[in-house]
C-alpha atoms as a PDB file:
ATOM      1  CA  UNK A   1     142.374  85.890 102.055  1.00  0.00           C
ATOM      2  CA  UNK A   2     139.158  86.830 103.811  1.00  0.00           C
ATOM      3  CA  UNK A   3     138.998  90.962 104.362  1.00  0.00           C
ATOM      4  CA  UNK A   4     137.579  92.331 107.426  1.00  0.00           C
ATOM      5  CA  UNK A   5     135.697  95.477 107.493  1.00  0.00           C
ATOM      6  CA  UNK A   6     135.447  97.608 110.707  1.00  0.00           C
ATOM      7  CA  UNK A   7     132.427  98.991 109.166  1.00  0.00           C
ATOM      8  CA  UNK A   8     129.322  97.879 107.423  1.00  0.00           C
ATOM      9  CA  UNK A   9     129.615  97.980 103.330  1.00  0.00           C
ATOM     10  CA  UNK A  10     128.134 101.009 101.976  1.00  0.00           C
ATOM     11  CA  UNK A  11     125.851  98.397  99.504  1.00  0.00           C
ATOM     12  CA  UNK A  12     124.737  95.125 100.136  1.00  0.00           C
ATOM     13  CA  UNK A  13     125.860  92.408  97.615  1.00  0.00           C
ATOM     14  CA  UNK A  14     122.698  91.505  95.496  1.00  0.00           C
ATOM     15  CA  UNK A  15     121.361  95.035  95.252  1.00  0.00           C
ATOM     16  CA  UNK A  16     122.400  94.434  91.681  1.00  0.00           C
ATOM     17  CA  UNK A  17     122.083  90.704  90.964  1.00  0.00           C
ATOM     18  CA  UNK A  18     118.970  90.546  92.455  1.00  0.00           C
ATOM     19  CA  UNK A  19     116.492  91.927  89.163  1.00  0.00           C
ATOM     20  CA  UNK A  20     117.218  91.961  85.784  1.00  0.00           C
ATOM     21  CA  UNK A  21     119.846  94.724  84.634  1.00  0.00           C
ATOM     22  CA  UNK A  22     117.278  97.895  83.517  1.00  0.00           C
ATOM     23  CA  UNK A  23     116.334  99.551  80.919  1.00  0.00           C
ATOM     24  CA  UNK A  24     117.377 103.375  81.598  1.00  0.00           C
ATOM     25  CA  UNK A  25     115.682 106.255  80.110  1.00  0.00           C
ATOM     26  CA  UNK A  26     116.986 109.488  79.753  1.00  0.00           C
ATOM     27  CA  UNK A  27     115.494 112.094  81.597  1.00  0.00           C
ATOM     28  CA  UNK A  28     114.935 114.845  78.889  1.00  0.00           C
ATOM     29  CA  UNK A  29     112.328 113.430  76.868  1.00  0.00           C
ATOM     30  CA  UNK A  30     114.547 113.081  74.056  1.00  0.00           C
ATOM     31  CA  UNK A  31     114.292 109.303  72.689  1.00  0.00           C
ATOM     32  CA  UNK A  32     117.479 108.190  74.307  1.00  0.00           C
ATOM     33  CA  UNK A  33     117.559 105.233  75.917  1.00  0.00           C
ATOM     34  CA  UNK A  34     120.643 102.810  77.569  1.00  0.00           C
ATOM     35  CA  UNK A  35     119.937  99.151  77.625  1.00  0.00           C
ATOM     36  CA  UNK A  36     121.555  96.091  77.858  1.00  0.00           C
ATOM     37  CA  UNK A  37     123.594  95.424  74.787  1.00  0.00           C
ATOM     38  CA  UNK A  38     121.758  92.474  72.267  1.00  0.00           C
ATOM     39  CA  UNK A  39     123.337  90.012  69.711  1.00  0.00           C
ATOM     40  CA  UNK A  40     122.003  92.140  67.399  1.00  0.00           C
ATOM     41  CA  UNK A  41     124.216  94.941  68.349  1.00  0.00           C
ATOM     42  CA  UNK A  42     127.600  93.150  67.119  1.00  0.00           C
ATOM     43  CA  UNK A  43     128.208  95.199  64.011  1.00  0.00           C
ATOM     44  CA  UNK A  44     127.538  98.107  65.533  1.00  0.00           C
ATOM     45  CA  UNK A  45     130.189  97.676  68.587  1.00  0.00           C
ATOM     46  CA  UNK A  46     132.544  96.492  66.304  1.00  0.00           C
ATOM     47  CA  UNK A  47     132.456  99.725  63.954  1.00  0.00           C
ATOM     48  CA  UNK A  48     132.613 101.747  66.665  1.00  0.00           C
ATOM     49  CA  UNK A  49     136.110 100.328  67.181  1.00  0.00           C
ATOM     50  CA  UNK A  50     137.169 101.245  63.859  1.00  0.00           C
ATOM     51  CA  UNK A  51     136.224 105.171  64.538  1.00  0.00           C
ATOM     52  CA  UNK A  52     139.623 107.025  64.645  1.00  0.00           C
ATOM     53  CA  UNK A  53     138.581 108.764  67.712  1.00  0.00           C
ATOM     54  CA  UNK A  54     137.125 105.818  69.522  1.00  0.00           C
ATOM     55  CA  UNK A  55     140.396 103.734  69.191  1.00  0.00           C
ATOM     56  CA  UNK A  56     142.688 106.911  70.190  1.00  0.00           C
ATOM     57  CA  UNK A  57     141.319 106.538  73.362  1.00  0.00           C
ATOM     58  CA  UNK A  58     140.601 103.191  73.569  1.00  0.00           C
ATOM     59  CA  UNK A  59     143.142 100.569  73.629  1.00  0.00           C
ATOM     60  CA  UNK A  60     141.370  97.396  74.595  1.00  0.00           C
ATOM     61  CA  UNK A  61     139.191  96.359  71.750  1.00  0.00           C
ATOM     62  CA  UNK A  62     137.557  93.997  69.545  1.00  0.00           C
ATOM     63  CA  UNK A  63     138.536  92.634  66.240  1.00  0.00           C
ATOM     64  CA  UNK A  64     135.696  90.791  65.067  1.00  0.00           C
ATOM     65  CA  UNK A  65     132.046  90.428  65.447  1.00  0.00           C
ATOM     66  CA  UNK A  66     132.122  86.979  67.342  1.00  0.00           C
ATOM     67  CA  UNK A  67     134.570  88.486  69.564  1.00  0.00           C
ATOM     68  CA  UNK A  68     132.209  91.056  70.475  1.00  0.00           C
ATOM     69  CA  UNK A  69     129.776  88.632  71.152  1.00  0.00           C
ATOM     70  CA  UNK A  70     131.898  87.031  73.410  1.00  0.00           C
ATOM     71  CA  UNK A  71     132.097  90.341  75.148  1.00  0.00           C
ATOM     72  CA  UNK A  72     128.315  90.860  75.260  1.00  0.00           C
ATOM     73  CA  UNK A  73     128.657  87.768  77.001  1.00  0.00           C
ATOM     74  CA  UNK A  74     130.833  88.800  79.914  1.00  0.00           C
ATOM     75  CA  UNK A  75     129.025  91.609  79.907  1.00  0.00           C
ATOM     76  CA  UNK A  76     125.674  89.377  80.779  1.00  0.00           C
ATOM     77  CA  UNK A  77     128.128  87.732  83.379  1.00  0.00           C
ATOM     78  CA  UNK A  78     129.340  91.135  84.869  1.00  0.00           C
ATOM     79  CA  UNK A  79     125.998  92.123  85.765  1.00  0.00           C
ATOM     80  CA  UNK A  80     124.979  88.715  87.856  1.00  0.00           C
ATOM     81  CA  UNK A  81     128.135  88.428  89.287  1.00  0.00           C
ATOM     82  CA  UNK A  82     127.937  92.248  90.542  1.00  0.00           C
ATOM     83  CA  UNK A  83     131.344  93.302  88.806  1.00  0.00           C
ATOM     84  CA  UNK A  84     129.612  95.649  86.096  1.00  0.00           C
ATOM     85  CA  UNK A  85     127.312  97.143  84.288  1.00  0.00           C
ATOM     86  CA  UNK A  86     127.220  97.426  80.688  1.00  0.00           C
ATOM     87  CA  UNK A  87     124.848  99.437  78.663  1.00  0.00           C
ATOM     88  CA  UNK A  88     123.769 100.494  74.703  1.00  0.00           C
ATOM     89  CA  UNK A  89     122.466 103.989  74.306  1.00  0.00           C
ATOM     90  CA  UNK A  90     119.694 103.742  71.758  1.00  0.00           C
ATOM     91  CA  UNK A  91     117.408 105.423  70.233  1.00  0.00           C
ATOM     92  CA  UNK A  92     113.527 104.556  70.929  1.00  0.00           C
ATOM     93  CA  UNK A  93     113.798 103.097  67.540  1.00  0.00           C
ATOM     94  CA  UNK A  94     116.623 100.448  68.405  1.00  0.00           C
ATOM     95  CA  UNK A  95     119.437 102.555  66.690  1.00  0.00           C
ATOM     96  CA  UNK A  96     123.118 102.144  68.767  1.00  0.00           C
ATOM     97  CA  UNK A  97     124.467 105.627  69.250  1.00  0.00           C
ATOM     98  CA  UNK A  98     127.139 104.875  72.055  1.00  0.00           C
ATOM     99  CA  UNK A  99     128.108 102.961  75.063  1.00  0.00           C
ATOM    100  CA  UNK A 100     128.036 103.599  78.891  1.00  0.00           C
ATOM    101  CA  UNK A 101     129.229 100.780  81.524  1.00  0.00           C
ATOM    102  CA  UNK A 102     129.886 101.347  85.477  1.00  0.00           C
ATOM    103  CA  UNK A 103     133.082  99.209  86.296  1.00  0.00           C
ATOM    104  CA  UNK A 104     135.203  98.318  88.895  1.00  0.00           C
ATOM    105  CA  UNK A 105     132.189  97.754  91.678  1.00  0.00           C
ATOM    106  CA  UNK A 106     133.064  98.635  95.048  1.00  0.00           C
ATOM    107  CA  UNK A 107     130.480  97.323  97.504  1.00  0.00           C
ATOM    108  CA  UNK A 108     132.266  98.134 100.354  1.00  0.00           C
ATOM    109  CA  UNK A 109     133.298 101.891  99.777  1.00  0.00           C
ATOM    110  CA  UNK A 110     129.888 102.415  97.297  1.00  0.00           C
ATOM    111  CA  UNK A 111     132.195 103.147  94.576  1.00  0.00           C
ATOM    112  CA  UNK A 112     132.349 102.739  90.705  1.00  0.00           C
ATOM    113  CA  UNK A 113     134.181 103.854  87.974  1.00  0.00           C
ATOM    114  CA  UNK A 114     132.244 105.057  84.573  1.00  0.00           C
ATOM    115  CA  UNK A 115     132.863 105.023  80.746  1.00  0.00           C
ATOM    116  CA  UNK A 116     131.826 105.501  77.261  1.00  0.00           C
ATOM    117  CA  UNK A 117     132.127 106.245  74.002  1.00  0.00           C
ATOM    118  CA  UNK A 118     129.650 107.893  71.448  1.00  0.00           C
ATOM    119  CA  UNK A 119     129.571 106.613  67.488  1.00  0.00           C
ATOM    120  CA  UNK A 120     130.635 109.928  65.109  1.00  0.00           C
ATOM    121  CA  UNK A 121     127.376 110.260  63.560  1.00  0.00           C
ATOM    122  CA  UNK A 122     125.793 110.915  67.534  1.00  0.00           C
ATOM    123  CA  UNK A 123     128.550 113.326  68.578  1.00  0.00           C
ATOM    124  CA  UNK A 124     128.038 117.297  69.392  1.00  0.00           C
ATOM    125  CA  UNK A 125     124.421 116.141  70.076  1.00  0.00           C
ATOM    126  CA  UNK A 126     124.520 115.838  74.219  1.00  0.00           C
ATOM    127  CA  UNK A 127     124.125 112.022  73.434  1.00  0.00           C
ATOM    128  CA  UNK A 128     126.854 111.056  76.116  1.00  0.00           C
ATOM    129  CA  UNK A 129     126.249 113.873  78.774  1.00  0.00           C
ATOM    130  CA  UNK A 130     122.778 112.681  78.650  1.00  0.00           C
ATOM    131  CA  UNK A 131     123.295 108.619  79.031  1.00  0.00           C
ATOM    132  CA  UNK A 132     125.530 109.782  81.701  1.00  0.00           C
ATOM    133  CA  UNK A 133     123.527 111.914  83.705  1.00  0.00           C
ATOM    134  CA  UNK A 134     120.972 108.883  83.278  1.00  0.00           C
ATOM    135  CA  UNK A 135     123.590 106.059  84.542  1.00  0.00           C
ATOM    136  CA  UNK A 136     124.529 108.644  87.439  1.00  0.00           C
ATOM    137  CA  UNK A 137     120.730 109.322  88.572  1.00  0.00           C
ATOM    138  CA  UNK A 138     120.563 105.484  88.683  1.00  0.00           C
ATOM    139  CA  UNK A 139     123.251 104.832  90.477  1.00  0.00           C
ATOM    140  CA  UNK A 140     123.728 107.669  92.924  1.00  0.00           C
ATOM    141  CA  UNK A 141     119.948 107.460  93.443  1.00  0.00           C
ATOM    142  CA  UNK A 142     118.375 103.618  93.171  1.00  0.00           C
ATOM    143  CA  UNK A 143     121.399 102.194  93.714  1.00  0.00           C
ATOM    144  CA  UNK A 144     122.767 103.444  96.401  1.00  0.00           C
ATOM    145  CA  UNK A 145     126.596 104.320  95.203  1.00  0.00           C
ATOM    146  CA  UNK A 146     128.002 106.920  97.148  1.00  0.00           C
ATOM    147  CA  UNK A 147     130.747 108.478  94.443  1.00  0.00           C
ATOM    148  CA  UNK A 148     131.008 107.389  90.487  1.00  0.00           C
ATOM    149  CA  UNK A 149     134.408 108.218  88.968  1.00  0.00           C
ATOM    150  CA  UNK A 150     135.514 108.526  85.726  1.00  0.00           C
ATOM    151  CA  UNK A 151     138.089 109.687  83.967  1.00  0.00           C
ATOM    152  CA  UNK A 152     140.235 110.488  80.556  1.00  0.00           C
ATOM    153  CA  UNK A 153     143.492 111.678  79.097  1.00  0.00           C
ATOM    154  CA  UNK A 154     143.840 115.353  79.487  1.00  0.00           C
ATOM    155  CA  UNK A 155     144.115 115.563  75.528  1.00  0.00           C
ATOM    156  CA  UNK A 156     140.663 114.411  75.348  1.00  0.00           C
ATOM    157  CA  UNK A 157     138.976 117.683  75.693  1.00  0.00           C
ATOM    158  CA  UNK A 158     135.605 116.023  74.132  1.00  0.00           C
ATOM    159  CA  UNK A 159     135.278 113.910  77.215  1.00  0.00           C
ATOM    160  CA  UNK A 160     135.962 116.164  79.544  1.00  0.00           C
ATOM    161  CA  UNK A 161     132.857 118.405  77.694  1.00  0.00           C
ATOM    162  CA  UNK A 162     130.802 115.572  78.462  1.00  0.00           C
ATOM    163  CA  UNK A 163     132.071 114.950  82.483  1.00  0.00           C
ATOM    164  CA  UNK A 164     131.479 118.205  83.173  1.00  0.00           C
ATOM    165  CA  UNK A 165     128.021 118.652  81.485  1.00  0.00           C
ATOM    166  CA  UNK A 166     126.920 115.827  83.592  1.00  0.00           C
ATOM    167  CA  UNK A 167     127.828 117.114  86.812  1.00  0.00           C
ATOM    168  CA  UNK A 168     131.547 115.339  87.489  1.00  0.00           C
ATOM    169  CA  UNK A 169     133.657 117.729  88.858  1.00  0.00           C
ATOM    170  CA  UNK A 170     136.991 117.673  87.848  1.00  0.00           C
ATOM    171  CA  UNK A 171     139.291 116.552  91.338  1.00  0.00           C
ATOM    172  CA  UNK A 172     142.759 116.396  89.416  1.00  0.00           C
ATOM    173  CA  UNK A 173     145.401 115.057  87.274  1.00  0.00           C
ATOM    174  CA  UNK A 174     146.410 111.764  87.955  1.00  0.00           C
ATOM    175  CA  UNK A 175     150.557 111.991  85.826  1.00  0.00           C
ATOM    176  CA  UNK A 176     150.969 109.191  83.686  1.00  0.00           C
ATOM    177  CA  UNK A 177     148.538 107.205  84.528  1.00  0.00           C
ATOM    178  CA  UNK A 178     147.667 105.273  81.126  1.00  0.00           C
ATOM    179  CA  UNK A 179     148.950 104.148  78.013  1.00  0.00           C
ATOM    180  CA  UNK A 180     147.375 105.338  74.751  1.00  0.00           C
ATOM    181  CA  UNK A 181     148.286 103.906  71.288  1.00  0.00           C
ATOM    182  CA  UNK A 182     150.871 107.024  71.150  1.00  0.00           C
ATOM    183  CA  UNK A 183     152.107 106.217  74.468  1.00  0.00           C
ATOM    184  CA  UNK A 184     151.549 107.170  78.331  1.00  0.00           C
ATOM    185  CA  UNK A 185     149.084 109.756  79.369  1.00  0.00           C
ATOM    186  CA  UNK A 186     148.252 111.792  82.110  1.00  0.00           C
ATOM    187  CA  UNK A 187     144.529 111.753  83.291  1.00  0.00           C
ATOM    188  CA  UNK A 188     141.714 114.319  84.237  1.00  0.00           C
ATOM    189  CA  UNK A 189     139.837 112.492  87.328  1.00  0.00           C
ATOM    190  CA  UNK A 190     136.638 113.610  87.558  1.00  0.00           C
ATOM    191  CA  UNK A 191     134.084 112.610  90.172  1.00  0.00           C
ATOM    192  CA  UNK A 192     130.405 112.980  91.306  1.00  0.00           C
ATOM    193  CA  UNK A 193     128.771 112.026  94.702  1.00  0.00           C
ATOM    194  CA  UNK A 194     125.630 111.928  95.915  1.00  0.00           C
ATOM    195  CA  UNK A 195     123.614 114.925  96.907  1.00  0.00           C
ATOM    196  CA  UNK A 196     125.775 116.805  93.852  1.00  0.00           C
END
């Protein structure tokens, strides 16, 4: 079925597609850098998924290194196809410290929805409220989103920290919206729009 919009879309497919998915710096000087996630990066992924915290709030994940590889993959195809973006946060050096991705692309209403994670050994050091103040600049700012959403179970007061931090204002609680390994959760949606 072919929609029909009665106004223009807020982006225009192949803003994305059209260059090579960036490198994005953090804007604090501090060494921090999100880029697109290598071969390379397999182990690291893969332990991140073993992290206690990581997989209490994370249901979908990996199991081995080739299937993270496989994800790396999709992730490749996600950014040509315009469906996501998918990032490492690094250190200068090369060093994996967490994730950050935009998903769930909305072209038509400029809208996305944003997540992460952060390994233990990078936690209580602004690693994630920095990556995401860098993926927001980016795509509030070059890319033309209008509002990036994200959000987390309300027992995840670490993630909430980091929303905040970064500028997403917390909108609500969205009752029983998602099932964690110890069952059904409500959420904390947070949001942040341009000019915020």
């Amino acid at each position: 079925m072919i929609r029909t919009l009665s106004t223009p879309p807020a982006m225009a497919p192949g803003c994305l597609a059209a260059a090579p998915q960036p490198v994005l710096p953090t804007t604090d000087g501090g060494g921090l850098l999100l880029r697109p996630w290598e071969r390379t990066d397999a182990a690291a992924f893969l332990s991140a998924y073993r992290d206690e915290e990581i997989r209490r709030w994370h249901t979908h994940r990996p199991s081995t290194e080739a299937q993270v590889r496989e994800w790396f993959d999709a992730y490749r195809q996600d950014w040509e196809r315009e469906k996501g973006c998918h990032w490492a946060v690094a250190r200068d050096s090369g060093e994996v410290l967490g994730r950050m991705a935009l998903r769930g692309l909305d072209f038509d209403d400029g809208v996305a929805n944003v997540a992460y994670w952060v390994l233990p050994a990078a936690r209580g050091a602004g690693v994630a409220s920095r990556a995401l103040a860098a993926v927001s600049a980016w795509a509030l700012g070059d890319i033309g989103f209008h509002r990036l959403e994200l959000d987390h179970s309300t027992r995840n007061h670490a993630s909430c920290r980091v929303a905040t931090k970064a500028g997403y204002r917390l909108e609500g609680t969205k009752r029983n919206a998602a099932v964690h390994d110890d069952g059904r959760h409500d959420m904390h949606l947070h949001a942040r729009i341009r000019g915020d």
